[in-house]
Protein backbone atom coordinates (compact mmCIF):
# COMPACT_ATOMS: atom_id res chain seq x y z
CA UNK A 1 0.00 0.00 0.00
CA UNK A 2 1.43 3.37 -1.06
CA UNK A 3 1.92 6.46 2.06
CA UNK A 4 -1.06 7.98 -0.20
CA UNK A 5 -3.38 5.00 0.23
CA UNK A 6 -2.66 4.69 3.98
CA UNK A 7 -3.25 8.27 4.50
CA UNK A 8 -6.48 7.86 2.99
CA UNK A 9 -7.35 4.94 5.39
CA UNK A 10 -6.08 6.32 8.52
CA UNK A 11 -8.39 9.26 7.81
CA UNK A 12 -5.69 12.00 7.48
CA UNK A 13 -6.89 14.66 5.59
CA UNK A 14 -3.44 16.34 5.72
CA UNK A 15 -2.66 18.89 2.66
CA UNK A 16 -0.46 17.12 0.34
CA UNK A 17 3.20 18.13 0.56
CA UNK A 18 5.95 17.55 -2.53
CA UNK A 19 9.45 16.26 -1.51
CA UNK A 20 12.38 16.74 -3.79
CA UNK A 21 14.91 14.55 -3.42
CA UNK A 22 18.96 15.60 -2.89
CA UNK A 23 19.97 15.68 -6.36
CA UNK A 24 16.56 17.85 -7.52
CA UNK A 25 17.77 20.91 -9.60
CA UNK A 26 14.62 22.50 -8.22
CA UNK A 27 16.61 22.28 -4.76
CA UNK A 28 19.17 24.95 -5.95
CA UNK A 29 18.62 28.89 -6.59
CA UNK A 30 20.28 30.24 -9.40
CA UNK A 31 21.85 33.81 -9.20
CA UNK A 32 22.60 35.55 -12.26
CA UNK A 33 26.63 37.44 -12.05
CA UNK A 34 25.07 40.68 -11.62
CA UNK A 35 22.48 39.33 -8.96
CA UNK A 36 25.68 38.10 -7.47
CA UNK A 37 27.57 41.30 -7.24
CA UNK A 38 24.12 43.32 -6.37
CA UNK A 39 24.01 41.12 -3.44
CA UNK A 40 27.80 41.30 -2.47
CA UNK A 41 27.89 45.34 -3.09
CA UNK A 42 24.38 45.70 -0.64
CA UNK A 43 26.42 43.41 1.98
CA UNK A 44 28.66 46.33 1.93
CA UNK A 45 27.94 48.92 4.87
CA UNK A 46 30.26 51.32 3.58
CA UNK A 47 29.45 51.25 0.37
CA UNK A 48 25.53 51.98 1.13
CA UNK A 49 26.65 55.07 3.27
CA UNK A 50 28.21 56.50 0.16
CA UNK A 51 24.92 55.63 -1.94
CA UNK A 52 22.85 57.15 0.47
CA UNK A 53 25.38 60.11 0.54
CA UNK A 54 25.32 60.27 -3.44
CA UNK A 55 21.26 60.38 -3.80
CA UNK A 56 21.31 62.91 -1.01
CA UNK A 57 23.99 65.22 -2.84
CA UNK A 58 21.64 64.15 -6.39
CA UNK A 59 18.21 65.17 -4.69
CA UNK A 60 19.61 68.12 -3.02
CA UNK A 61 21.58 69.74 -6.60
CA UNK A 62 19.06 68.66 -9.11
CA UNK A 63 15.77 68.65 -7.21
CA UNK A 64 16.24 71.50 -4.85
CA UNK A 65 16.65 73.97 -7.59
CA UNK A 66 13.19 73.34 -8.68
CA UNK A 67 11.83 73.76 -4.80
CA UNK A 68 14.14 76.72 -4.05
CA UNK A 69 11.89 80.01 -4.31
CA UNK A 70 14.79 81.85 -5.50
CA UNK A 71 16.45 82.07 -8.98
CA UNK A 72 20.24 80.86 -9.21
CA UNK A 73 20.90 84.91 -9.85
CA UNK A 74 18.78 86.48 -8.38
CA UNK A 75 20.22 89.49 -6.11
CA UNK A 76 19.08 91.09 -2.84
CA UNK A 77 19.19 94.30 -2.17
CA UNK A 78 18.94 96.28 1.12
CA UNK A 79 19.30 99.88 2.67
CA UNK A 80 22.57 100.62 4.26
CA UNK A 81 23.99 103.78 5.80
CA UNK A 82 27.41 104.51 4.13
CA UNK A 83 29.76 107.67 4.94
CA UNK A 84 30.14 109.25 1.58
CA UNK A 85 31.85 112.23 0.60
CA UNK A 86 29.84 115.35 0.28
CA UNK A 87 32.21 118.18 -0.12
CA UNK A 88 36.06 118.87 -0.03
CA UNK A 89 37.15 122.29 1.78
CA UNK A 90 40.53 123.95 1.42
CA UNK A 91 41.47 127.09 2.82
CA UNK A 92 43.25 129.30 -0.44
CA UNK A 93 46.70 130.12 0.67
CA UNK A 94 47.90 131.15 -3.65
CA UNK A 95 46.44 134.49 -4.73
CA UNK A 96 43.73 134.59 -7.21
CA UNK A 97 43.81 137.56 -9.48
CA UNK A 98 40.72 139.61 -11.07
CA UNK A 99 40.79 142.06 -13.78
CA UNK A 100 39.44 145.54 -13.90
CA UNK A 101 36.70 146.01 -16.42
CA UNK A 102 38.47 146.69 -20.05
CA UNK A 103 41.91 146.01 -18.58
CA UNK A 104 44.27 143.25 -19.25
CA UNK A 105 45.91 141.34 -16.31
CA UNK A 106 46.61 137.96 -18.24
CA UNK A 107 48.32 134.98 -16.90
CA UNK A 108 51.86 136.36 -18.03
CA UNK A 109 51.41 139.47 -16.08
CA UNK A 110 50.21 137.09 -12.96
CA UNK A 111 53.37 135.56 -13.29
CA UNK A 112 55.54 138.27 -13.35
CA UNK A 113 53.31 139.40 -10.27
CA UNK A 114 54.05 136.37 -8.04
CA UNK A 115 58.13 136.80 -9.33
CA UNK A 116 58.26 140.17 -7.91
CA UNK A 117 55.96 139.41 -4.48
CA UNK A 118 58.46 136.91 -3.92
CA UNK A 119 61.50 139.02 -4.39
CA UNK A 120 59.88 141.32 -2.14
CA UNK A 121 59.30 140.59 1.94
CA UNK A 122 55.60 139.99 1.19
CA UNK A 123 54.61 143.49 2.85
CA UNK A 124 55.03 146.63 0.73
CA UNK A 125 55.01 147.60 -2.51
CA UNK A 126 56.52 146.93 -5.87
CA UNK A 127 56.78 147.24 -8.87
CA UNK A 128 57.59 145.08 -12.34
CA UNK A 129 57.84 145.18 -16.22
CA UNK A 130 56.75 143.42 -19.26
CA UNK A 131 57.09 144.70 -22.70
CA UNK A 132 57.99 148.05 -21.63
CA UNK A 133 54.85 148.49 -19.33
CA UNK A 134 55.94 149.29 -15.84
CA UNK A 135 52.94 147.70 -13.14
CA UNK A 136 52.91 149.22 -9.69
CA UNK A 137 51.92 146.92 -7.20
CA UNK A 138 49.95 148.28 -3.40
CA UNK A 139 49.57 146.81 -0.35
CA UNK A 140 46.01 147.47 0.36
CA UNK A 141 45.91 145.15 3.47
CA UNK A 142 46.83 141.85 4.21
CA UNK A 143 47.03 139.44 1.23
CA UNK A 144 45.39 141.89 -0.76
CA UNK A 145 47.37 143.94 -3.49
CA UNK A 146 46.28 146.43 -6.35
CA UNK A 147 48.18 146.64 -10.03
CA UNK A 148 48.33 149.67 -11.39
CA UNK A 149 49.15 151.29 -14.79
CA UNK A 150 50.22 154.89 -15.49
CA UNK A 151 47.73 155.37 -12.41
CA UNK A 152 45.00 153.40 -14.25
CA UNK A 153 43.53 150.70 -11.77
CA UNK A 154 43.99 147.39 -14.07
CA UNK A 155 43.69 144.18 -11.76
CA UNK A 156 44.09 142.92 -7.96
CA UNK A 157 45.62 139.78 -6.27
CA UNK A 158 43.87 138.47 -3.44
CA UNK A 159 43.68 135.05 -0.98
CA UNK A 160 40.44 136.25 0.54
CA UNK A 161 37.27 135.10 -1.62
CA UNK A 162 34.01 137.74 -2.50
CA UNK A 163 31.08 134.97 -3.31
CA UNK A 164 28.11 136.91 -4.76
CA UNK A 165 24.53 135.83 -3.17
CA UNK A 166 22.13 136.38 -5.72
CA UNK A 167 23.23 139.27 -8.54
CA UNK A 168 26.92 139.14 -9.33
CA UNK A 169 29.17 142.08 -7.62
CA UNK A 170 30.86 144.03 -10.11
CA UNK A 171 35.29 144.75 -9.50
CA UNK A 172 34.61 147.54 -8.15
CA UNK A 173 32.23 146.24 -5.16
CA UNK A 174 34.91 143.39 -4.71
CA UNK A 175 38.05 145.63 -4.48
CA UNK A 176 36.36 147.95 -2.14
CA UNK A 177 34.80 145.29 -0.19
CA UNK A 178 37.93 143.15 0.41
CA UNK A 179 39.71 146.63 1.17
CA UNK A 180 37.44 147.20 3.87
CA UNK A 181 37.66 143.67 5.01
CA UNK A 182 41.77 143.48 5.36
CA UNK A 183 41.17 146.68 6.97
CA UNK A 184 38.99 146.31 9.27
CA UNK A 185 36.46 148.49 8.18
CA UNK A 186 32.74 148.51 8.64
CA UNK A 187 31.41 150.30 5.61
CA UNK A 188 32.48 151.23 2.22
CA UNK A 189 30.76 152.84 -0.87
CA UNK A 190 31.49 151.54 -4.82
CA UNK A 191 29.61 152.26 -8.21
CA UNK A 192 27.38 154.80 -5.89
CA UNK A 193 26.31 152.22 -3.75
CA UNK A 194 26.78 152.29 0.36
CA UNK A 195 27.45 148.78 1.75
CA UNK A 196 28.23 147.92 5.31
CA UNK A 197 30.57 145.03 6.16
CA UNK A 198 31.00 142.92 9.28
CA UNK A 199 33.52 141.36 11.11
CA UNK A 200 32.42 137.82 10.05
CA UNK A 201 33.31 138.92 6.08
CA UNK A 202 29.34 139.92 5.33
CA UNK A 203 28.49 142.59 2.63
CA UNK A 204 25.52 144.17 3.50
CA UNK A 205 23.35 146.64 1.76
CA UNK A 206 20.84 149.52 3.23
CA UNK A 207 18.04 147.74 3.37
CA UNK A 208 20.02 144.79 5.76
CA UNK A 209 19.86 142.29 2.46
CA UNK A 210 22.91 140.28 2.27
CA UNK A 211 24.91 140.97 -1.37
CA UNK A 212 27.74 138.75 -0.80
CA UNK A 213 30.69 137.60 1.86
CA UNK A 214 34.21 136.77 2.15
CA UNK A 215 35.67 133.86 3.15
CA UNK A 216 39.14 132.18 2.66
CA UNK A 217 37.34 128.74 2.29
CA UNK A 218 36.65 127.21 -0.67
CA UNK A 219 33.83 124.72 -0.26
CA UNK A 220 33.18 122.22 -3.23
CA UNK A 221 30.75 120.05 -3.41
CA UNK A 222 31.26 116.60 -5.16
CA UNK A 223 28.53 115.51 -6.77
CA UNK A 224 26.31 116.72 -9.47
CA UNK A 225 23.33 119.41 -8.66
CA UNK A 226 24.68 119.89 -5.30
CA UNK A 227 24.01 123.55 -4.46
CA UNK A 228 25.71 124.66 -1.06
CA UNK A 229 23.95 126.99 0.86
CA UNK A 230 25.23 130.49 2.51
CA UNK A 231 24.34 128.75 5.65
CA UNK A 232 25.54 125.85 5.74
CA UNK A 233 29.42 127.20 4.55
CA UNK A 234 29.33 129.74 7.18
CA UNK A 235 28.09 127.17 10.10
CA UNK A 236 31.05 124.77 8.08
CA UNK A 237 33.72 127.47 8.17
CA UNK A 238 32.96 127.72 11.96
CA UNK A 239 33.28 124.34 13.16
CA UNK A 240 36.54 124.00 10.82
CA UNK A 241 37.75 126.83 12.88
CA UNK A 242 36.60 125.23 16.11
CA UNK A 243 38.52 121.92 15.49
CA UNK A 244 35.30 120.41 15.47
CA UNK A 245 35.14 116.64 14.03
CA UNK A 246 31.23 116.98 13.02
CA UNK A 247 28.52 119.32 13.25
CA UNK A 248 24.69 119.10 12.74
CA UNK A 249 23.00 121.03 10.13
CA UNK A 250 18.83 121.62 9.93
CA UNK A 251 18.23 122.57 6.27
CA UNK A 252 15.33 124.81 5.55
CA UNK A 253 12.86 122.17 5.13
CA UNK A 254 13.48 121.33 8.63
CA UNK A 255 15.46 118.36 8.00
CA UNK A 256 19.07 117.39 10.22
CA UNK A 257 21.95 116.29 9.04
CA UNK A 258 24.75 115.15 10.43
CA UNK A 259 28.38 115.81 9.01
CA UNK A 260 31.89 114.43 9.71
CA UNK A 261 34.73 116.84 9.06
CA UNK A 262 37.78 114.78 8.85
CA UNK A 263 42.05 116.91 7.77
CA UNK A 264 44.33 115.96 5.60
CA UNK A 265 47.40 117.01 6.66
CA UNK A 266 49.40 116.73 3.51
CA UNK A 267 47.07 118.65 0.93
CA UNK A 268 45.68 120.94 4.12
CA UNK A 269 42.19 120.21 3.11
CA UNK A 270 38.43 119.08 4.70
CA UNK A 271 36.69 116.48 4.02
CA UNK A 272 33.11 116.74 4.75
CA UNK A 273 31.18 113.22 4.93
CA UNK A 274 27.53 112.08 5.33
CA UNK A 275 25.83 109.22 6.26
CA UNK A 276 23.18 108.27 3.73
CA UNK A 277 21.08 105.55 3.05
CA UNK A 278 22.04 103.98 -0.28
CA UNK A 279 20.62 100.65 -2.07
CA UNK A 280 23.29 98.68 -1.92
CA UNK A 281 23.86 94.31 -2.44
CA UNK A 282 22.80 92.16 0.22
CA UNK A 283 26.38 90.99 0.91
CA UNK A 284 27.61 88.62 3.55
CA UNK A 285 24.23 88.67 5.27
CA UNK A 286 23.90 86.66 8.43
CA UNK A 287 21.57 83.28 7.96
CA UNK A 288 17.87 83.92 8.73
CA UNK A 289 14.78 82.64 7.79
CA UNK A 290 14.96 84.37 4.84
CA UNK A 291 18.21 82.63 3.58
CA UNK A 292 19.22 79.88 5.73
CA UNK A 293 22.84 79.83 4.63
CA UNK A 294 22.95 83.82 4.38
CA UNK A 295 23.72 85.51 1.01
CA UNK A 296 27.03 85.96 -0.95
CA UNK A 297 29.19 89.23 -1.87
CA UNK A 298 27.19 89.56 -4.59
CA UNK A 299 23.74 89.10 -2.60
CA UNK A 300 22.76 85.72 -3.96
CA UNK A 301 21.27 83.32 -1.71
CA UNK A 302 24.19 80.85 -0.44
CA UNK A 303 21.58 77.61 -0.33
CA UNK A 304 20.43 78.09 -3.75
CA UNK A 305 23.99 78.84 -5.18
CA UNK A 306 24.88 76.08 -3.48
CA UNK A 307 22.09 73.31 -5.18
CA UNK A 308 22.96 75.18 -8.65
CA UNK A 309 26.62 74.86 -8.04
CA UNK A 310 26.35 70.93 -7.48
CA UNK A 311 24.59 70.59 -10.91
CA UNK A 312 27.15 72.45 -12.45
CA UNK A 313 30.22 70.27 -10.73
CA UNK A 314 28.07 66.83 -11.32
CA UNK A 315 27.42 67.59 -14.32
CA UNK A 316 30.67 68.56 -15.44
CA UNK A 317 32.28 65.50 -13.74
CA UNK A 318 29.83 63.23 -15.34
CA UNK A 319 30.65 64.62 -19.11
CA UNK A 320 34.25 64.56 -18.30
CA UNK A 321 34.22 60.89 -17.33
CA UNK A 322 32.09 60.34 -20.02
CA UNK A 323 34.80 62.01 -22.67
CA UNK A 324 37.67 60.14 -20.88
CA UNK A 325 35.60 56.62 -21.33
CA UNK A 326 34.41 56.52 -24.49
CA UNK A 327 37.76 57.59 -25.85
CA UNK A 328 39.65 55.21 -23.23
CA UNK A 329 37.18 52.24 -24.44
CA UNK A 330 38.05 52.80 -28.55
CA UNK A 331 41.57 53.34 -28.21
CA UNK A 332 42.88 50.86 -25.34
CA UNK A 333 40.04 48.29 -27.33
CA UNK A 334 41.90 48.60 -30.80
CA UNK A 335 45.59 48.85 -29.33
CA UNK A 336 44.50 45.83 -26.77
CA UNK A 337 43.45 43.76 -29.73
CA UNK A 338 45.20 44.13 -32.67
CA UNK A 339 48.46 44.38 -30.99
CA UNK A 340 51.46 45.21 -33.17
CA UNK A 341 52.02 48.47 -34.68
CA UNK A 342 48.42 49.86 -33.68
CA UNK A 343 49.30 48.79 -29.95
CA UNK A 344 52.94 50.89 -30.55
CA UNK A 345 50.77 54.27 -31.96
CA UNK A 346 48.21 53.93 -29.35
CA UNK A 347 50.49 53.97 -26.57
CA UNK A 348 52.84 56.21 -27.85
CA UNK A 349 49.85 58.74 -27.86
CA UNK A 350 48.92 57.79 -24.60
CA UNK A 351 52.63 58.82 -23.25
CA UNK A 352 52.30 61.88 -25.02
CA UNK A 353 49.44 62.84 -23.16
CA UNK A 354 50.94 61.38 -20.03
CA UNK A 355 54.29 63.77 -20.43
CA UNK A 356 51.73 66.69 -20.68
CA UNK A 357 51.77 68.94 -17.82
CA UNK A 358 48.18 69.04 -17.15
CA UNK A 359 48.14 72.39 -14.34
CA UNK A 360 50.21 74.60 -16.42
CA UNK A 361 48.51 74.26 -19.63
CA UNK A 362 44.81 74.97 -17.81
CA UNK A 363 46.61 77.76 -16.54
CA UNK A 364 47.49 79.07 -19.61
CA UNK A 365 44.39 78.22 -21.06
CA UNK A 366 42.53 79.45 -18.25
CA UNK A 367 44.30 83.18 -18.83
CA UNK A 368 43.86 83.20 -22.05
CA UNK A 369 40.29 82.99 -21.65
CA UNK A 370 40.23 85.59 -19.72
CA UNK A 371 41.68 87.92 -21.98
CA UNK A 372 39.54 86.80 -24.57
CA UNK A 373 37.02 87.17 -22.21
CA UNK A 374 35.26 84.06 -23.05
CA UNK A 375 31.43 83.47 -22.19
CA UNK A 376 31.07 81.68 -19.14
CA UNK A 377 28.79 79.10 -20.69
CA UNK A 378 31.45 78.17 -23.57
CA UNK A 379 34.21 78.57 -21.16
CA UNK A 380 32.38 75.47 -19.45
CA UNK A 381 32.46 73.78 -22.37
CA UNK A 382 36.10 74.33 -23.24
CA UNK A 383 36.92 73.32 -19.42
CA UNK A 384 34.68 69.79 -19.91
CA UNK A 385 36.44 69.01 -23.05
CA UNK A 386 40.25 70.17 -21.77
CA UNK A 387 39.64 67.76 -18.78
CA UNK A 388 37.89 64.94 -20.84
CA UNK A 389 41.09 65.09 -23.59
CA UNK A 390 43.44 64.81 -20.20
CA UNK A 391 41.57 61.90 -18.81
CA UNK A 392 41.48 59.51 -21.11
CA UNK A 393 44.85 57.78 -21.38
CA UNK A 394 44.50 56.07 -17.70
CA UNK A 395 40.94 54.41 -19.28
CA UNK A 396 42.52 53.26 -22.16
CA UNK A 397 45.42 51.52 -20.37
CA UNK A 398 43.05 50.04 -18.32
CA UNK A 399 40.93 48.55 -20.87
CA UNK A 400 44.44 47.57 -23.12
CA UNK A 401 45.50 45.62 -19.93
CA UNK A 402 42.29 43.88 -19.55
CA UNK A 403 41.85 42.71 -23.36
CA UNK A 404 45.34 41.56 -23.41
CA UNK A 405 44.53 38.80 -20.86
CA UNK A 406 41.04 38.18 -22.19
CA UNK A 407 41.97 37.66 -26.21
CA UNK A 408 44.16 34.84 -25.51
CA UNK A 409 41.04 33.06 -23.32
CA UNK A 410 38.91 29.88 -25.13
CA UNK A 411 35.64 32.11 -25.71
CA UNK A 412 37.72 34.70 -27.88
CA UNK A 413 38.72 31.44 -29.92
CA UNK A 414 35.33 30.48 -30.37
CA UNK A 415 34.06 33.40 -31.54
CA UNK A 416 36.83 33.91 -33.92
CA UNK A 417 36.43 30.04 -35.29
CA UNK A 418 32.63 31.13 -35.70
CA UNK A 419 33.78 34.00 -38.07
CA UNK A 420 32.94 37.04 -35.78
CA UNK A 421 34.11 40.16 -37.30
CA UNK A 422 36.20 41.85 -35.65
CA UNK A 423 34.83 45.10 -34.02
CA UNK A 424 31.88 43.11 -32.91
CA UNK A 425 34.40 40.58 -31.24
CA UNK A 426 36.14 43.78 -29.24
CA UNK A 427 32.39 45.69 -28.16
CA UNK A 428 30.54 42.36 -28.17
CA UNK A 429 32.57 40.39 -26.46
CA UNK A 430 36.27 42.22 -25.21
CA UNK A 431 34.58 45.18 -23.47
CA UNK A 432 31.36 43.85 -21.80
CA UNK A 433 34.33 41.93 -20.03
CA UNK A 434 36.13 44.78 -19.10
CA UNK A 435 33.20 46.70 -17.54
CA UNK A 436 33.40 45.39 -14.07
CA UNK A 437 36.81 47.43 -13.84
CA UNK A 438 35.85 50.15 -15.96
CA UNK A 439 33.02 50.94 -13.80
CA UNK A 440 35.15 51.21 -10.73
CA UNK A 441 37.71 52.99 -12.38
CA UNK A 442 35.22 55.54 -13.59
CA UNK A 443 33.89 55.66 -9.97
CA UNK A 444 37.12 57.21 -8.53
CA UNK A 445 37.53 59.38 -11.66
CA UNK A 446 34.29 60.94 -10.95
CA UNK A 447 35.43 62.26 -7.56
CA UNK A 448 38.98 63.34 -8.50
CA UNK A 449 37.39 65.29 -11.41
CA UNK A 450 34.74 66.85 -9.23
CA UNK A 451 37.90 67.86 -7.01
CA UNK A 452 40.24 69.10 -9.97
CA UNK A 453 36.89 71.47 -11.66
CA UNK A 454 36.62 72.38 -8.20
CA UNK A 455 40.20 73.84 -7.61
CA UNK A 456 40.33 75.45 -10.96
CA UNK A 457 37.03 77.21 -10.20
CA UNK A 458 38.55 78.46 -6.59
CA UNK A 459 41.86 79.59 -8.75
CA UNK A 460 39.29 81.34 -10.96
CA UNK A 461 40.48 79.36 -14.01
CA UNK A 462 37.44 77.21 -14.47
CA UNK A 463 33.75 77.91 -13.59
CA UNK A 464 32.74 81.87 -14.06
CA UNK A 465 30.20 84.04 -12.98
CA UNK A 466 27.00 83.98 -12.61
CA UNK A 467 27.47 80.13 -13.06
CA UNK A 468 27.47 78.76 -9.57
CA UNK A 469 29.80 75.60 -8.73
CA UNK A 470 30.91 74.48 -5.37
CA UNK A 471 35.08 75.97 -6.34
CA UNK A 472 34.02 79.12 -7.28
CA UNK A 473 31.86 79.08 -4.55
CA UNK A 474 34.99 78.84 -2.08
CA UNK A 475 36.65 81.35 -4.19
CA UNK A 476 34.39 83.93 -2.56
CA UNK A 477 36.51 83.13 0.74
CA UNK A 478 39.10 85.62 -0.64
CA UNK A 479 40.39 87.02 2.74
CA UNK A 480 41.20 86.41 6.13
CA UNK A 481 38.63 88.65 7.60
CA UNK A 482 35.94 86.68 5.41
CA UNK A 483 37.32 83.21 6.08
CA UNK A 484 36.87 83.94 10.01
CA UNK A 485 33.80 86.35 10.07
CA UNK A 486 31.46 84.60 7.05
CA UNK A 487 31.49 80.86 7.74
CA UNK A 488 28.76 80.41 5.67
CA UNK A 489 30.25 81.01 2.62
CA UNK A 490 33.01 78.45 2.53
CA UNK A 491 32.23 75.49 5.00
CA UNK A 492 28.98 74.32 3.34
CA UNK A 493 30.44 74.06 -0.22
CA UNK A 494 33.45 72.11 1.35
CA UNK A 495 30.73 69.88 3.12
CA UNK A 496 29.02 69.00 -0.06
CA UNK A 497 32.15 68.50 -1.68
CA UNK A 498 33.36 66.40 1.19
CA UNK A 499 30.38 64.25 1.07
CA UNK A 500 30.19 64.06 -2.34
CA UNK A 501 33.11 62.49 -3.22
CA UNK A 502 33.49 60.32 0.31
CA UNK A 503 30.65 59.02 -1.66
CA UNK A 504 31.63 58.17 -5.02
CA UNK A 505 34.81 56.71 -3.30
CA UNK A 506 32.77 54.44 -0.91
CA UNK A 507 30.48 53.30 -3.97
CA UNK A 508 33.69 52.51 -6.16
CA UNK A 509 35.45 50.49 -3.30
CA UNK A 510 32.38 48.65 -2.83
CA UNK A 511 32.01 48.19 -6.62
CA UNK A 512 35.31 46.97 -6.74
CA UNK A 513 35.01 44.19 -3.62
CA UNK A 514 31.52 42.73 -5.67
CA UNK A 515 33.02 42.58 -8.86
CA UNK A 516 36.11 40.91 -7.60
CA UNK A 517 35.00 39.96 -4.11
CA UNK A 518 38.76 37.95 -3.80
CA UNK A 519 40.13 41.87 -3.80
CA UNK A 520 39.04 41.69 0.12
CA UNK A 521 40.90 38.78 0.85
């Protein structure tokens, strides 16, 4: 009786189970190769880390740009009060000359003026000659002289200044009033007019209207449209002559301002500053709610730069390693294969590139650029395809190496005896082979590109503005003072760079130990 027909008798209404025997192919599970190294590279702690570091790095350059609310450019602006220079005051100490009406006192005749002052002791009078005219200089008071000709009145040389308020004062007005004023007078009379003058320099008329004053100050405003009031140079004048460093001014609208004075010693001048509010970049700005990382020099928001400028590196390193492989694969597959004279040309290419010294000649390139003052965007380009052309000779070895071994091997017969052409035998065949090790070598290239585009950015030979990567980035860090005071310029864009090539190093050592797992032994 069979166990079936005794389970049926003993009343067992068990379910039915099937046994396979020892030797049952059923028994064993079959792993594909790359099931095999899937499962050996998950086994691998470290290498997870640096996956989980690499999606971060990928979700946080190419995703976060999309939920930023800022644009990669876009600036920020904000009000800040800057000391700015308003006017420049110098107290005349060379004589200015003025002609009488239809005389001539021309700059040759000044000249021969100052000659003769400074023959003379600087208090009385002299006298000169040019082309047979004799000039008879007065002392009419301190720093103040008259020219005369055969009696005739014909110019004056004075330090103190007559400013005009309102209608222009004639030469007569002037030369009486600074008479009066190096005098000491109080009143004086000139084209039939009586004026009265103070000790303060003021030249009054009848009615108690001010026409003018005198003042050894010359105040000069320095920007455009700036009109400087009578006020505002006589309250100036007095706290120059009070040693004050700053005085407060109410304008006539009522509104105060607040001036520095500051001396220069070696041109004997003022310097009148003001605070004013001016529109100015966002720079350096302190993390807040607003900008978690804070804002550049240029008054960019550091988080968003900072997602842009991982595209820009990843992207680049990607397209570099990309150059460098697909070159590597054809060349080191042909010289690998064929052997002979095409193995000889290849690699005498390959230690031609090897000979060439890679940091001067970006350096060069880099400067020429600059003078040619390349778009940033093509400059990019010309950096990706510089690197790429540099890169490729350590693939190709590689993959020459690797098809050396694998053409002598019983499979390569085969497919030769079965009248494979040839480049289908070397990318059919050779370099599916050779992919474990190309993928790991690739791996570590991506890192040690991502670091090389990153040094030439911070050297300002690679990556330009307004494109964002994590070098130029750095490059902002262009001082002491900003190293130590911004921290938030420099230290994230280290951390992603940290991080992001920790990662593609843990992935390729992991990549490495599945492929070949007897590498960890």
């Amino acid at each position: 009786m069979s166990d079936k027909d005794l389970k049926k008798t003993n009343g067992q209404n068990a379910p039915e189970t099937e046994e396979y025997s020892l030797n049952d192919d059923r028994r064993v599970r079959v792993l594909t190769p790359g099931a095999m190294v899937a499962k050996r590279f998950f086994r691998n702690r470290l290498a997870i880390v640096g996956m989980v570091m690499l999606i971060a790095m990928f979700v946080f350059s190419f995703v976060g740009g999309f939920i930023s609310p800022y644009d990669e450019n876009q600036q920020f602006y904000t009000y800040e009060y800057q000391s700015k220079q308003f006017a420049g005051v110098v107290r005349n100490e060379d004589f200015r000359y003025l002609e009488a009406d239809g005389q001539e006192f021309g700059s040759i005749v000044q000249a021969y003026f100052l000659l003769g002052y400074n023959n003379s002791s600087g208090e009385e009078d002299f006298s000169f000659e040019y082309k047979g005219v004799t000039y008879e200089v007065t002392l009419e008071g301190p720093d103040f002289y008259s020219v005369y000709v055969d009696g005739v009145l014909t110019g004056m040389a004075f330090k103190d200044i007559v400013s005009s308020e309102g209608e222009e004062l004639s030469f007569n007005v002037k030369f009486e009033a600074l008479k009066a004023y190096t005098n000491g007078e109080t009143a004086f009379e000139a084209d039939g007019v009586s004026y009265t003058m103070d000790e303060d320099g003021n030249i009054g008329l009848a009615d108690g209207t001010v026409a003018g004053y005198i003042s050894r100050f010359v105040v000069t405003p320095t920007g455009t449209g700036v009109t400087i009031s009578r006020q505002f140079k006589e309250e100036l004048d007095e706290a120059i002559t009070n040693d004050e460093t700053e005085f407060v001014f109410t304008e006539e609208d009522g509104t105060v301002s607040t001036y520095e004075l500051s001396y220069e010693a070696f041109t004997d001048s003022w310097t009148v500053n003001q605070e004013t509010a001016t529109y100015v970049y966002d720079s350096y700005a302190a993390p807040s709610k607003a900008h978690w990382l804070g804002t550049d020099r240029n008054g960019m928001d550091m988080l968003t730069r900072l997602m842009y400028g991982g595209r820009v590196s990843l992207v680049i390193g990607f397209i570099v390693v990309l150059i460098a492989g697909v070159l590597g694969i054809i060349l080191g597959g042909l010289s690998g294969y064929f052997g002979g004279w095409v193995d000889n040309l290849i690699m005498r290419v390959v230690d031609v590139f090897w000979c060439i010294p890679s940091t001067p000649l970006m350096i060069i390139l880099g400067a020429a650029m600059d003078a040619m003052n390349v778009d940033p965007q093509i400059r990019m380009l010309y950096l990706m395809l510089l690197l790429g052309f540099l890169s490729w000779p350590s693939v190709a070895r590689l993959v020459r190496g690797q098809i050396l071994s694998l053409r002598e091997q019983e499979f390569m017969a085969a497919a030769e005896a079965c009248g494979i052409r040839s480049s289908r035998r070397i990318f059919r065949h050779l370099i599916p082979n050779v992919m474990p090790q190309l993928i790991v070598s690739c791996t570590m290239m991506l890192g040690s590109t991502i670091i090389t585009e990153a040094t030439l950015s911070f050297l300002g030979l690679g990556v330009k503005f307004p494109f964002a990567s994590w070098g130029n980035i750095i490059n902002d860090v262009n001082s002491t003072y900003v190293m130590t005071n911004y921290w938030f310029i420099w230290i994230p864009a280290g951390i992603c760079l940290l991080v992001t090539v920790l990662g593609f190093n843990f992935v390729g050592d992991g990549l490495r130990d599945a492929f070949d797992p007897k590498m960890k032994r």
